[in-house]
C-alpha atoms as a PDB file:
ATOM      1  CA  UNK A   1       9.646  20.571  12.591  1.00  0.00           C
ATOM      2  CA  UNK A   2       7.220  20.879  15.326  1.00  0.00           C
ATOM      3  CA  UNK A   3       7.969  19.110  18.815  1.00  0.00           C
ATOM      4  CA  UNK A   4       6.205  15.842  18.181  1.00  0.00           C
ATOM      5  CA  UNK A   5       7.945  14.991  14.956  1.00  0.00           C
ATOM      6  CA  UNK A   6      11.409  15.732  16.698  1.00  0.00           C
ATOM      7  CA  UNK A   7      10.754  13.635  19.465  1.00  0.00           C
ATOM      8  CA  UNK A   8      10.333  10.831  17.172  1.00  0.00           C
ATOM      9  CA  UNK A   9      13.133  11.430  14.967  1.00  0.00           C
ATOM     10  CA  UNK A  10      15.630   9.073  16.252  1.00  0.00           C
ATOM     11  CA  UNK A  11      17.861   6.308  14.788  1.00  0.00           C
ATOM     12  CA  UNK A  12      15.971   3.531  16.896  1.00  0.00           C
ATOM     13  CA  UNK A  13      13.000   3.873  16.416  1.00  0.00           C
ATOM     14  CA  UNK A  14      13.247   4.462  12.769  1.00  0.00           C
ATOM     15  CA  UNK A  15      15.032   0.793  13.047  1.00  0.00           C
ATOM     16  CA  UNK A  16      12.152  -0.492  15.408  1.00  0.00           C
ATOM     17  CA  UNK A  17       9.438   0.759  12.391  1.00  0.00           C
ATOM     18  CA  UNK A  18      11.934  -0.257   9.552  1.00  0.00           C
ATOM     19  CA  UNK A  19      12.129  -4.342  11.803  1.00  0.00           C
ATOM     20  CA  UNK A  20       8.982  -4.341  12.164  1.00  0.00           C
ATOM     21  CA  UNK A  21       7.684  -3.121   8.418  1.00  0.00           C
ATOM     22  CA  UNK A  22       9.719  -5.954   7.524  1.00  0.00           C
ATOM     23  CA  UNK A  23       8.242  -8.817   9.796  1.00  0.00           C
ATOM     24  CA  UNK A  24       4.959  -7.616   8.234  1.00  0.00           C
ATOM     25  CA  UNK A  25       5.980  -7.928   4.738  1.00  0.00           C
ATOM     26  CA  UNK A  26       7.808 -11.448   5.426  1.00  0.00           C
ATOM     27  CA  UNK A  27       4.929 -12.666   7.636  1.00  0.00           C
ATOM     28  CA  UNK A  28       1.697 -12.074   4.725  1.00  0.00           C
ATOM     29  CA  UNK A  29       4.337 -13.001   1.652  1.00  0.00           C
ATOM     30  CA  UNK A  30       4.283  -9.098   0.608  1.00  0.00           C
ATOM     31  CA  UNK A  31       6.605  -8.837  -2.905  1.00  0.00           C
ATOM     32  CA  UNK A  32       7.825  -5.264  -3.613  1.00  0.00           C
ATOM     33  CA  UNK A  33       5.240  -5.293  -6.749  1.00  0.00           C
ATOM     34  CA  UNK A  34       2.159  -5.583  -4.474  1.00  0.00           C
ATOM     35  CA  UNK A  35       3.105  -2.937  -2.107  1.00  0.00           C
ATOM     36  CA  UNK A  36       1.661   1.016  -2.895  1.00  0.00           C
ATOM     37  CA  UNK A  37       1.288   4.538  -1.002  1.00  0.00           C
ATOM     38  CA  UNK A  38       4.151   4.018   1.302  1.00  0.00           C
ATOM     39  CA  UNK A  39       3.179   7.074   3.139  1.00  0.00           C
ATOM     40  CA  UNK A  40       1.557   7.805   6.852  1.00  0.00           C
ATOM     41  CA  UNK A  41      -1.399   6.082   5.984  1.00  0.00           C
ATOM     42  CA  UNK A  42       0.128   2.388   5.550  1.00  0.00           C
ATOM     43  CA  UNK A  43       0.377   0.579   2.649  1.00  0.00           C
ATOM     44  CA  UNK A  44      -1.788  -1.579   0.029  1.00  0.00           C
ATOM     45  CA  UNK A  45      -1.993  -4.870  -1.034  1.00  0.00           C
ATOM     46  CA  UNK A  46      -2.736  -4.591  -5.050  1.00  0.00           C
ATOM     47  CA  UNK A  47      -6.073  -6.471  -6.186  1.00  0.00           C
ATOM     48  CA  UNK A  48      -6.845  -4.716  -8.794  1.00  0.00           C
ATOM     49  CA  UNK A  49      -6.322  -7.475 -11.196  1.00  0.00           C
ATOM     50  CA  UNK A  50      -9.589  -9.445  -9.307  1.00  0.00           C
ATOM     51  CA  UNK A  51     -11.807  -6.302  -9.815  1.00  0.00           C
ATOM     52  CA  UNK A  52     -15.313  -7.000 -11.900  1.00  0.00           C
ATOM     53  CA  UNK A  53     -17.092  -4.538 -13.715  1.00  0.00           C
ATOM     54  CA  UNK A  54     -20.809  -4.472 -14.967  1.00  0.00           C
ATOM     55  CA  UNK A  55     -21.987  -2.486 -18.184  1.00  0.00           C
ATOM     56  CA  UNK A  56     -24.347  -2.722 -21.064  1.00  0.00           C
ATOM     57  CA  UNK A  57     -24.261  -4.808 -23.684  1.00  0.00           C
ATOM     58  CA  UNK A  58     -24.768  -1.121 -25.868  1.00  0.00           C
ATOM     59  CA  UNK A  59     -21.307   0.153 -24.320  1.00  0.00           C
ATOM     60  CA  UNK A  60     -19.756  -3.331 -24.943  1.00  0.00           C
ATOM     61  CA  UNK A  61     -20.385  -3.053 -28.422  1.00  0.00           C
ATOM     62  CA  UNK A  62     -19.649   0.473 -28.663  1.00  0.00           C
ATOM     63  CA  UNK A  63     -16.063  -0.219 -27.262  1.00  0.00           C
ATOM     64  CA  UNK A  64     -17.104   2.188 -24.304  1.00  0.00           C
ATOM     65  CA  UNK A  65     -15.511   0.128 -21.499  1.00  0.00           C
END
């Protein structure tokens, strides 16, 4: 584990992240479903369902979409 990871590997500030992860999630109404990629980067707010696609009428027809 190299120096900078040790130094943060203690018991409060895990709790400070953990506090504030969760003042996040109650603040923007986050359910468990909606949250993805719990990693470094952050995490995700699902919209897929809201996504629009555009294709021929050809593919439509073909069942190619």
């Amino acid at each position: 584990m190299d120096r900078t990871r040790h130094l943060a590997d203690s018991e409060s500030k895990y709790r400070l992240y953990f506090e504030l992860l969760h003042q996040k999630i109650t603040e923007y109404y986050l359910e468990a479903r909606d949250i993805y990629n719990m990693d470094e980067k952050g995490f995700l707010i699902s919209i897929i369902g809201k996504s629009k696609r555009i294709f021929s009428r050809r593919q439509w027809d073909k069942k190619e979409v």
